[in-house]
N, C-alpha and C. Protein backbone atom coordinates (compact mmCIF):
# COMPACT_ATOMS: atom_id res chain seq x y z
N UNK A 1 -34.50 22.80 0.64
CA UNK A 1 -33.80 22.37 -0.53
C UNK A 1 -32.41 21.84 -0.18
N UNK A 2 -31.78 22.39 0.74
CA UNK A 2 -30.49 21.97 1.32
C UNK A 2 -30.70 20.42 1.78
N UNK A 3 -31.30 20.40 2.88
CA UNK A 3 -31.59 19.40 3.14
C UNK A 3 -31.79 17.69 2.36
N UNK A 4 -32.23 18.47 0.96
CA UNK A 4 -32.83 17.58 0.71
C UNK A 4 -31.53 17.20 -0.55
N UNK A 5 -30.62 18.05 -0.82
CA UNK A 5 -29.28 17.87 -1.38
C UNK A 5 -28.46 17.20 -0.44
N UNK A 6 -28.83 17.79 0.89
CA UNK A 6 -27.57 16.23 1.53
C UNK A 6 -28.08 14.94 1.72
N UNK A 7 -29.56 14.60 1.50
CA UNK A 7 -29.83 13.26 1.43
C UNK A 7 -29.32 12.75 0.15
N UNK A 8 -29.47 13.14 -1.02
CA UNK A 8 -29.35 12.64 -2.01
C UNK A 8 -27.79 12.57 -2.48
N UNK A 9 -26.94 13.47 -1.43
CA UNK A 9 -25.49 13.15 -1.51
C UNK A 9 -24.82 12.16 -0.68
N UNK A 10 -26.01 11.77 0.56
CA UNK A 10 -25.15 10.57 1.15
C UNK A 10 -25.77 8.91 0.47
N UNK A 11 -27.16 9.12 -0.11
CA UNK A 11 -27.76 8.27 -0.98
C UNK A 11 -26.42 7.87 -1.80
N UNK A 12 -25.65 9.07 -3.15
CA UNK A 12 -25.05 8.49 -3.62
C UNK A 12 -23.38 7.98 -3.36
N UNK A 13 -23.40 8.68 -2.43
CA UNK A 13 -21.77 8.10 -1.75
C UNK A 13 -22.39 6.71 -1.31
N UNK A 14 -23.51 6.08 -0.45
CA UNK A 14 -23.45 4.64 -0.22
C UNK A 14 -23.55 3.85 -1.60
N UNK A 15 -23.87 4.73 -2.73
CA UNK A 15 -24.18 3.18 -3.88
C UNK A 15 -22.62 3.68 -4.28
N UNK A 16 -21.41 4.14 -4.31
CA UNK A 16 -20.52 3.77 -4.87
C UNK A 16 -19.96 2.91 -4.72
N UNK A 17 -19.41 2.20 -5.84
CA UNK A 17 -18.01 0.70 -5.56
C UNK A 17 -17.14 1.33 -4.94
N UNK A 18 -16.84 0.06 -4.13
CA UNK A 18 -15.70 -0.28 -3.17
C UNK A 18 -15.10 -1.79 -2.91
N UNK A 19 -14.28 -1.44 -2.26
CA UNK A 19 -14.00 -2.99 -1.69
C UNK A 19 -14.03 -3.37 -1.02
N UNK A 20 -14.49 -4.43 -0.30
CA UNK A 20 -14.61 -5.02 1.34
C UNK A 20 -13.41 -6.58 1.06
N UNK A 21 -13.29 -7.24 2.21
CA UNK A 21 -12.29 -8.49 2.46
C UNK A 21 -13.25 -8.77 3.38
N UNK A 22 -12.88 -10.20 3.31
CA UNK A 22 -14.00 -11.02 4.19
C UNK A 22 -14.42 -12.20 3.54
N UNK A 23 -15.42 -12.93 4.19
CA UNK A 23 -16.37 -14.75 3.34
C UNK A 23 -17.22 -14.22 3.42
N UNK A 24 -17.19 -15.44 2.19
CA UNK A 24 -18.70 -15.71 1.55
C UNK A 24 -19.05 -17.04 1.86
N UNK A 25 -20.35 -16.83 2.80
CA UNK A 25 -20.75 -18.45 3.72
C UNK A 25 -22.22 -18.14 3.76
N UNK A 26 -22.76 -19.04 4.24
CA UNK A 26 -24.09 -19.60 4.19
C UNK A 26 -24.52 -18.74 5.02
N UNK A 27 -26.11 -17.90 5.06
CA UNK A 27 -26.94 -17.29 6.19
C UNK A 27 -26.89 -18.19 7.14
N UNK A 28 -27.06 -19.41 7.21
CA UNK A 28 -27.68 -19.80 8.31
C UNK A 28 -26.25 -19.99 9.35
N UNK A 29 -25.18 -19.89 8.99
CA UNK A 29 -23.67 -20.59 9.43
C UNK A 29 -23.11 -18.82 9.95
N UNK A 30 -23.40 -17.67 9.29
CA UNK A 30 -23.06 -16.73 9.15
C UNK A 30 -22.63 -15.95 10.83
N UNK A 31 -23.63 -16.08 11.44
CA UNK A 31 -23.23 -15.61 12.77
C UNK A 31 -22.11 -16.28 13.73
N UNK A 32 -22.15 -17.39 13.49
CA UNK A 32 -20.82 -18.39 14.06
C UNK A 32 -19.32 -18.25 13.74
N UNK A 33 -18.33 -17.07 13.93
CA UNK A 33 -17.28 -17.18 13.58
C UNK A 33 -16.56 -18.34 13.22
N UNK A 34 -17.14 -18.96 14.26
CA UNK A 34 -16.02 -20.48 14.16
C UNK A 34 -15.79 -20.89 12.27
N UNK A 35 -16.99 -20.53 11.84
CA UNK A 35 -17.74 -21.30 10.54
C UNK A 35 -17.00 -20.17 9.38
N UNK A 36 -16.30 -19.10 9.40
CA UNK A 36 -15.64 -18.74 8.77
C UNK A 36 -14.36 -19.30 8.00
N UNK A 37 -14.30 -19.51 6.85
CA UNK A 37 -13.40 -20.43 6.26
C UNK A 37 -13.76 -21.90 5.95
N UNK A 38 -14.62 -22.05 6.29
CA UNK A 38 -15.10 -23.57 6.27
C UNK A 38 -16.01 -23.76 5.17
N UNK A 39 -15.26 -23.75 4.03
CA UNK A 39 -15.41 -24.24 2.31
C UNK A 39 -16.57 -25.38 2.37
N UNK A 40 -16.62 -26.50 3.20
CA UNK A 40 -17.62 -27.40 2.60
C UNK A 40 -18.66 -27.48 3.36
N UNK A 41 -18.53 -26.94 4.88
CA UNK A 41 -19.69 -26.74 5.32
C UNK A 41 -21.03 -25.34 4.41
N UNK A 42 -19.98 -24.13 3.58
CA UNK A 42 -20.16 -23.11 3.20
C UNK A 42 -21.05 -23.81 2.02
N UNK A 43 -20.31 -24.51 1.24
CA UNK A 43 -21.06 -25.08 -0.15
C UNK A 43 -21.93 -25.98 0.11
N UNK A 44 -22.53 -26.64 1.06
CA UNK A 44 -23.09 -27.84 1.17
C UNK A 44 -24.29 -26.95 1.59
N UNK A 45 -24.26 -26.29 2.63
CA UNK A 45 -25.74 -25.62 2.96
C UNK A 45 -26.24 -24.15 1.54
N UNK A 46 -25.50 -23.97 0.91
CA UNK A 46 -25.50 -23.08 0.13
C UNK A 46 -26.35 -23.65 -1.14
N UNK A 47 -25.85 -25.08 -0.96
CA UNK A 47 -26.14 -25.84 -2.38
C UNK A 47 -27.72 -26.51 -1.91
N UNK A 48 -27.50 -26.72 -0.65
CA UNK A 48 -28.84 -26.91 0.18
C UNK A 48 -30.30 -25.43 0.68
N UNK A 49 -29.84 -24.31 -0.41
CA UNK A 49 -31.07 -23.43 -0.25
C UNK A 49 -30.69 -22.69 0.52
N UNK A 50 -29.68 -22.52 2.04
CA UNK A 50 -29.66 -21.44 2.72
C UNK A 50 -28.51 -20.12 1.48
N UNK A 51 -29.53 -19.13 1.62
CA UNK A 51 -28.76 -18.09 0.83
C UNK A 51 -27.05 -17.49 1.22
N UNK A 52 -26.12 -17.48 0.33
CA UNK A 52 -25.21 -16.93 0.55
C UNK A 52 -25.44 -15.64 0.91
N UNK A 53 -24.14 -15.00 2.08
CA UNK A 53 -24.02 -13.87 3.02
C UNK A 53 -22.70 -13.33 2.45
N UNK A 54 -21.92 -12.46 2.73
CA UNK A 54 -20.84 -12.05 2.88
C UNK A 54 -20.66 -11.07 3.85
N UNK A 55 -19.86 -11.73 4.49
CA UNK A 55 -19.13 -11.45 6.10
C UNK A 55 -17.81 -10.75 6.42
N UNK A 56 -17.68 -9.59 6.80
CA UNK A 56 -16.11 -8.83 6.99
C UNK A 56 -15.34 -10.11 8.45
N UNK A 57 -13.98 -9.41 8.53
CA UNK A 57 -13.20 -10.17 9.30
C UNK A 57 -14.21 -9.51 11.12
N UNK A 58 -15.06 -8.72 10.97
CA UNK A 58 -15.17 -7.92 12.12
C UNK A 58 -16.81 -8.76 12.75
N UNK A 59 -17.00 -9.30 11.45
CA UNK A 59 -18.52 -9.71 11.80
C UNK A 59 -19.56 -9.33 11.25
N UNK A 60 -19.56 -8.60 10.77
CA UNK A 60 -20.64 -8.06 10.18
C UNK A 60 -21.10 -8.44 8.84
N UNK A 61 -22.25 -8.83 8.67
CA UNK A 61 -23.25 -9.04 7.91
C UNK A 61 -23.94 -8.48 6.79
N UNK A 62 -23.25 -9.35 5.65
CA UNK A 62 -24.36 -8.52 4.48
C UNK A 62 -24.73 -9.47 3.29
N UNK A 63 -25.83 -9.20 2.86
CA UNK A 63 -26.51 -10.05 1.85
C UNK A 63 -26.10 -9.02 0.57
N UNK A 64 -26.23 -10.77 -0.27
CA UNK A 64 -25.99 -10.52 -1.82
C UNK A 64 -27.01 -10.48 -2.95
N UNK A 65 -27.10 -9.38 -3.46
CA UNK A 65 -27.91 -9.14 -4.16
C UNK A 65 -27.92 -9.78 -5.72
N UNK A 66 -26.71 -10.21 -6.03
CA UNK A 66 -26.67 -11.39 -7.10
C UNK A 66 -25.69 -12.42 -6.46
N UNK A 67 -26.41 -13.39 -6.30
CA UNK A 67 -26.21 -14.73 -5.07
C UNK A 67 -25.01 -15.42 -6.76
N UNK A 68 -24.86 -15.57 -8.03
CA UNK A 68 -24.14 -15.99 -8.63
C UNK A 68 -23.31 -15.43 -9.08
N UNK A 69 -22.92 -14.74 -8.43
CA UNK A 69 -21.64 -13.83 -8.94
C UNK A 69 -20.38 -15.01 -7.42
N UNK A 70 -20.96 -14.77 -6.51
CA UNK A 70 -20.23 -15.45 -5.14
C UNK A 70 -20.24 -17.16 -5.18
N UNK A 71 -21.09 -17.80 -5.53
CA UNK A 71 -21.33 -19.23 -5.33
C UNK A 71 -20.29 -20.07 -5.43
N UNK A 72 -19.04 -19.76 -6.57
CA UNK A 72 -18.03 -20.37 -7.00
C UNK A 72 -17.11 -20.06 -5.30
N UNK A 73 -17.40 -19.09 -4.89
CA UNK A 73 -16.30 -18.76 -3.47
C UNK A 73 -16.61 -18.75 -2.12
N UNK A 74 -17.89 -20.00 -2.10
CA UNK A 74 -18.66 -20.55 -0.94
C UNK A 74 -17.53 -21.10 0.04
N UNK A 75 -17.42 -20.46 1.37
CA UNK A 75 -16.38 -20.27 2.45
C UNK A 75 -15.09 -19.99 2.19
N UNK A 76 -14.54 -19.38 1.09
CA UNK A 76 -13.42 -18.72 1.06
C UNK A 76 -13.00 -17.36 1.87
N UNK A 77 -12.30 -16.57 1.85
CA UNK A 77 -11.81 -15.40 2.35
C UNK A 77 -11.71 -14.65 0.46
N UNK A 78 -12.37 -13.58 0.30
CA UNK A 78 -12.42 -12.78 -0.75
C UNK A 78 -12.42 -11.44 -0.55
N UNK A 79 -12.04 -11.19 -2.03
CA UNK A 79 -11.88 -9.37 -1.86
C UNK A 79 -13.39 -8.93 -2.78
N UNK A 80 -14.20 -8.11 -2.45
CA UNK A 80 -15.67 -8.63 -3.47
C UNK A 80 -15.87 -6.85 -3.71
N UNK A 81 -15.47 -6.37 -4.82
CA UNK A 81 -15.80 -5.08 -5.56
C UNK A 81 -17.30 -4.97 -5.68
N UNK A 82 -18.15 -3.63 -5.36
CA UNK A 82 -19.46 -3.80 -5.49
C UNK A 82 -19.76 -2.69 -5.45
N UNK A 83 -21.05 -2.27 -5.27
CA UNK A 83 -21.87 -1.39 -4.74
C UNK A 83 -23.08 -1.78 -3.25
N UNK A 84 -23.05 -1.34 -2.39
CA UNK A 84 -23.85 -1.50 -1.34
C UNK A 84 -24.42 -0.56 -0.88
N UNK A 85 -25.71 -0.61 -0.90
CA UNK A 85 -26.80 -0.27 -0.29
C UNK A 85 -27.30 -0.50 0.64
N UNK A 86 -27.47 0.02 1.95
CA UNK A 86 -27.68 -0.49 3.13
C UNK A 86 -26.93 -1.69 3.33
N UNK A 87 -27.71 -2.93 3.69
CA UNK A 87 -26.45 -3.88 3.84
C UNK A 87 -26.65 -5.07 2.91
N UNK A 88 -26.98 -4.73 1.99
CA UNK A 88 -27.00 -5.26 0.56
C UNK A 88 -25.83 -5.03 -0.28
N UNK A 89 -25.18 -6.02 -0.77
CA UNK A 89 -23.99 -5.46 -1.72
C UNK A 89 -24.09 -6.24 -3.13
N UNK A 90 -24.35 -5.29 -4.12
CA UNK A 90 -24.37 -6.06 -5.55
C UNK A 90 -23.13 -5.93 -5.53
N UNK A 91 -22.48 -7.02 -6.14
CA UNK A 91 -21.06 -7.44 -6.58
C UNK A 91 -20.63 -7.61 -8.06
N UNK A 92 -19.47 -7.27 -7.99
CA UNK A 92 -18.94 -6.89 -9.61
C UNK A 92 -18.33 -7.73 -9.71
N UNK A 93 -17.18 -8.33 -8.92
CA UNK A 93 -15.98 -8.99 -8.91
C UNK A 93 -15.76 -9.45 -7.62
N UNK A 94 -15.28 -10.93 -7.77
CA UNK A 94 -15.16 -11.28 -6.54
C UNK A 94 -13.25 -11.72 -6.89
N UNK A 95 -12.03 -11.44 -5.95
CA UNK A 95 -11.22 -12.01 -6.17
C UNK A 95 -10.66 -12.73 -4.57
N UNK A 96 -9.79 -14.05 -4.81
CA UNK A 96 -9.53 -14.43 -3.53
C UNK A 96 -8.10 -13.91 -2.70
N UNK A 97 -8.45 -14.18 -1.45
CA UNK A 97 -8.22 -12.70 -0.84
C UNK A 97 -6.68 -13.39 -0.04
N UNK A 98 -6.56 -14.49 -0.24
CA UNK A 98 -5.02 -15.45 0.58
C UNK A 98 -4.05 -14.74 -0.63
């Protein structure tokens, strides 16, 4: 029974909101630092079907679980309030992060 109370306590510490900093850029552009910040390469493949990502300053990788909450802030630097689940993050608020 213990056991099975600390799964369900680290279950709900990962779905709480928080905040991360970082872009919002295209999967397919996503692994390429270089491609961080880069607004029209970000919107052009975004607008072209590859799904939006959101990316910390460190690298790391996470998909959006409502892709229109972010679209308006395709290769910006943002602050994005959410909940994440594994490396899924539904987003509440996205604000920009300059």
């Amino acid at each position: 029974m213990k056991k099975l109370l600390v799964v369900f306590g680290f279950a709900a510490i990962s779905a709480m909101a928080a905040d991360w900093t970082g872009y919002v850029i295209d999967k397919k552009c996503s692994s390429n630092k270089a491609m961080l910040g880069n607004e029209a390469c970000a919107q052009k493949c975004i607008k072209g079907g590859s799904a939006a990502v959101f990316v910390t300053e460190d690298g790391k990788i996470y998909q959006v679980a409502n892709q229109d909450k972010v679209l308006d802030s395709a290769g910006k630097k943002v602050s994005i309030t959410g909940k994440m689940e594994g490396d899924i993050i539904t987003v509440e608020s996205v604000k920009s992060a300059t």
